[in-house]
C-alpha atoms as a PDB file:
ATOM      1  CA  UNK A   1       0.000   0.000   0.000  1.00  0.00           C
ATOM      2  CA  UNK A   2       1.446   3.469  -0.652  1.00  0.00           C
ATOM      3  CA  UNK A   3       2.134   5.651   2.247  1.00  0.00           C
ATOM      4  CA  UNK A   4      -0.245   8.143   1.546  1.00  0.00           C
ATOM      5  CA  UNK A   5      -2.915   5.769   1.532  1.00  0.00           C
ATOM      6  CA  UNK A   6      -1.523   4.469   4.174  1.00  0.00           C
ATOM      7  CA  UNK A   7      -1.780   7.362   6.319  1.00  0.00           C
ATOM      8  CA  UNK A   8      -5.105   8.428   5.192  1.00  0.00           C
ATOM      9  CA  UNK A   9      -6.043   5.463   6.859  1.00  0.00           C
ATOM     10  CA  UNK A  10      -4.920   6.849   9.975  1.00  0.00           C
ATOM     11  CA  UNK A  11      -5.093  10.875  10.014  1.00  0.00           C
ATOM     12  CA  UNK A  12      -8.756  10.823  11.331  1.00  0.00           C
ATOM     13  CA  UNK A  13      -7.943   8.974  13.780  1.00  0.00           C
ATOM     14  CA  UNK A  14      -5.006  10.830  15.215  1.00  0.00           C
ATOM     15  CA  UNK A  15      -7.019  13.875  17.381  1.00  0.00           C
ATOM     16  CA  UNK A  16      -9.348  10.830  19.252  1.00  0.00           C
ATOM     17  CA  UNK A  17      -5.975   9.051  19.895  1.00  0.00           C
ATOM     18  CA  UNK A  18      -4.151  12.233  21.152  1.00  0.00           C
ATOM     19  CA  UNK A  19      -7.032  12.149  23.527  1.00  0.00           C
ATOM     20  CA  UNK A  20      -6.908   8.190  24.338  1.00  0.00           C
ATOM     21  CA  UNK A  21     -10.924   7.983  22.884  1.00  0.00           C
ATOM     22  CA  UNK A  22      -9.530   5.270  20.670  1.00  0.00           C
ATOM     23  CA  UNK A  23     -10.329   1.393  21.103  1.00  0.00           C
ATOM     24  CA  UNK A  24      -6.802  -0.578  22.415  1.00  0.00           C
ATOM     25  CA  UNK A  25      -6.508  -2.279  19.214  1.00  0.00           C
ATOM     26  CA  UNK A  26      -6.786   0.800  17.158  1.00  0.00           C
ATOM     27  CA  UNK A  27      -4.665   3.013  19.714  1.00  0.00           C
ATOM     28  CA  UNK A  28      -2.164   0.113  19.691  1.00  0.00           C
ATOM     29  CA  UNK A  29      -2.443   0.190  15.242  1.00  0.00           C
ATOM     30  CA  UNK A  30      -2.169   4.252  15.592  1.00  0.00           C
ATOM     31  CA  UNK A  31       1.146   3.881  18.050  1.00  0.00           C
ATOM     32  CA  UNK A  32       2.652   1.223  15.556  1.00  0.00           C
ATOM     33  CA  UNK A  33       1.822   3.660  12.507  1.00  0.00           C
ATOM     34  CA  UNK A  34       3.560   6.908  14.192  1.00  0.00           C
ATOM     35  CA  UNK A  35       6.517   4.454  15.263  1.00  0.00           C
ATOM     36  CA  UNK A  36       7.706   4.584  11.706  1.00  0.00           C
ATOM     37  CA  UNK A  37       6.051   7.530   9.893  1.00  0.00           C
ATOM     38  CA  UNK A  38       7.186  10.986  10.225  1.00  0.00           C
ATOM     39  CA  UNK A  39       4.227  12.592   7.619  1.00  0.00           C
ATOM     40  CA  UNK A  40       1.593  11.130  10.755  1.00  0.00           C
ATOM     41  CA  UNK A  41       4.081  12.393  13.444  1.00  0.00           C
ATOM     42  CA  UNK A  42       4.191  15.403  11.555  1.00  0.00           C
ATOM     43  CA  UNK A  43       0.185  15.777  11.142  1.00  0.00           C
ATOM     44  CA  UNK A  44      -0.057  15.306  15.364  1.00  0.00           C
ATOM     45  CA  UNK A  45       2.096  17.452  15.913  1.00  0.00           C
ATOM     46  CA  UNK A  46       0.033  19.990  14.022  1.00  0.00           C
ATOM     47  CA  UNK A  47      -3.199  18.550  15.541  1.00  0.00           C
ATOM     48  CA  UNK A  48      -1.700  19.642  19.129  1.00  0.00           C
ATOM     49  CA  UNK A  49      -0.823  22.900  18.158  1.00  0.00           C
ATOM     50  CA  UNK A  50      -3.989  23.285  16.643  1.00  0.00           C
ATOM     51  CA  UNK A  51      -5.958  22.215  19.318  1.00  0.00           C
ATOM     52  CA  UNK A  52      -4.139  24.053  21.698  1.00  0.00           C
ATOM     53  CA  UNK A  53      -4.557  27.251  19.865  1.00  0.00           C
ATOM     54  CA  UNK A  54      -8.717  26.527  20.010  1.00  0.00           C
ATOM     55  CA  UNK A  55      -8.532  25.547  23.748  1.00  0.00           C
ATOM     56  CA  UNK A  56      -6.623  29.424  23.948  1.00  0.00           C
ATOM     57  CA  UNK A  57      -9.206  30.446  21.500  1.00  0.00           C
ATOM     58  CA  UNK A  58     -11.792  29.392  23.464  1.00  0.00           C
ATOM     59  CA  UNK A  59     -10.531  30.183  26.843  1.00  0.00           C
ATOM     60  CA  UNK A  60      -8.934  33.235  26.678  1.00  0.00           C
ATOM     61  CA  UNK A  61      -8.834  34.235  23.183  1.00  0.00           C
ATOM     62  CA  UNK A  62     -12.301  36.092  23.157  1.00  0.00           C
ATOM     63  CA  UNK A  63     -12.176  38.956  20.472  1.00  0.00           C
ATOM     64  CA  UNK A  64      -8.412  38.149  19.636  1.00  0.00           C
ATOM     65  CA  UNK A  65      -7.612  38.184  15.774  1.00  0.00           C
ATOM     66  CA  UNK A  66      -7.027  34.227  14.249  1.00  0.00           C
ATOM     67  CA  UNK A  67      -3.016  36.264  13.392  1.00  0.00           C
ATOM     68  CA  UNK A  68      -2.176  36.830  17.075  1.00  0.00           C
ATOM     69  CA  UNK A  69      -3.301  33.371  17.632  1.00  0.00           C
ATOM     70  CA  UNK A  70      -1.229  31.678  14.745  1.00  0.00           C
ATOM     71  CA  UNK A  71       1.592  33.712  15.611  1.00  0.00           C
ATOM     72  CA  UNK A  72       1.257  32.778  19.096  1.00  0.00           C
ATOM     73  CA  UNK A  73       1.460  29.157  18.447  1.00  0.00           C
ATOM     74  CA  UNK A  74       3.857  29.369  15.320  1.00  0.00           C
ATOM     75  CA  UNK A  75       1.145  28.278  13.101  1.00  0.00           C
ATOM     76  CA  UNK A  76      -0.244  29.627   9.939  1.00  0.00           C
ATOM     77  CA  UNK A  77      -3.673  31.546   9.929  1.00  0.00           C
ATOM     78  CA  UNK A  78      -4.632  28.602   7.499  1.00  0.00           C
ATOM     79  CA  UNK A  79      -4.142  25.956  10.156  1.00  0.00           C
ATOM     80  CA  UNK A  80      -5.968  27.858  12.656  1.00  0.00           C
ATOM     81  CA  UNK A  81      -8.934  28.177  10.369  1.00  0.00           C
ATOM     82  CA  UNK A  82      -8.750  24.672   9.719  1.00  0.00           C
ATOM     83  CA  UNK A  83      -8.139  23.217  12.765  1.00  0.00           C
ATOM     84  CA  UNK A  84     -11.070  25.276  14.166  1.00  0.00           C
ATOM     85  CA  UNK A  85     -13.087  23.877  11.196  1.00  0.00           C
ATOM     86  CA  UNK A  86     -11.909  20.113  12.106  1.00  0.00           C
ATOM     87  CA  UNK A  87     -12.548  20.748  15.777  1.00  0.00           C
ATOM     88  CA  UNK A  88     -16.249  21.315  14.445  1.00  0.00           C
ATOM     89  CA  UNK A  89     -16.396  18.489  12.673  1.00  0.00           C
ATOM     90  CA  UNK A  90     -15.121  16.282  15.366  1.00  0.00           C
ATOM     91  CA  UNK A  91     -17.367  17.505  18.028  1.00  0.00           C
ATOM     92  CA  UNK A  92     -20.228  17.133  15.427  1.00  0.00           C
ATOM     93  CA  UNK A  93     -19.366  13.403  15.103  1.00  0.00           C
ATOM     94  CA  UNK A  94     -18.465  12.975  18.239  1.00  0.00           C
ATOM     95  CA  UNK A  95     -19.607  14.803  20.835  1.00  0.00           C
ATOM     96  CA  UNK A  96     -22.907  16.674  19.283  1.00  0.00           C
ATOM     97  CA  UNK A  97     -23.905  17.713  22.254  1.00  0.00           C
ATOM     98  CA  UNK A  98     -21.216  19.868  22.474  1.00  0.00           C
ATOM     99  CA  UNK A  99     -22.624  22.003  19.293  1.00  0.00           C
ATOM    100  CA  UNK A 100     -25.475  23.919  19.338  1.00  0.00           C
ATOM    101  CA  UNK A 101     -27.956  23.129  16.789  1.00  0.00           C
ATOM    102  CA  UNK A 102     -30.880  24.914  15.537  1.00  0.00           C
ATOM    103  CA  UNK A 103     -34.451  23.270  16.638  1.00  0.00           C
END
């Protein structure tokens, strides 16, 4: 299989193991798959940074432009946009309780 396949197979599954919400067999596939690729390790990395930036976001960051935040996190506005957008999408999937939905 070619790595980027490969890693497709594993990139939505990298935020729900940073936060150990995977099953053992699948946390234990994930751990294998970072052992030996630094595109994945690469993409976490990112992921943490991203999410960290959204838990300052939403903490803290009221009324502070997405540039401050990138630049506080050495990230670029781009990944702060889409990590916000992924965060979304994961807490949709998720957690939907978490997002406020029109009745």
């Amino acid at each position: 299989m070619e790595d980027r396949e490969l890693c497709k197979r594993y990139r939505d599954r990298l935020v729900l193991y940073h936060y150990g919400e995977l099953q053992p067999a699948e946390e234990t596939s994930v751990r294998e798959h970072l052992s030996t690729c630094k595109h994945c390790n690469a993409e976490l990395d990112e992921i943490v940074k991203g999410l960290q930036a959204i838990i300052f976001l939403l903490k803290e960051g009221d009324g502070m432009e997405t540039e401050k935040i990138a630049a506080l996190f050495g990230i670029s506005v781009g990944a702060v946009t889409s990590h916000l957008v992924r965060a979304v999408e994961t807490l949709k999937k998720y957690m939907p309780e978490y997002i406020d939905t029109p009745r």
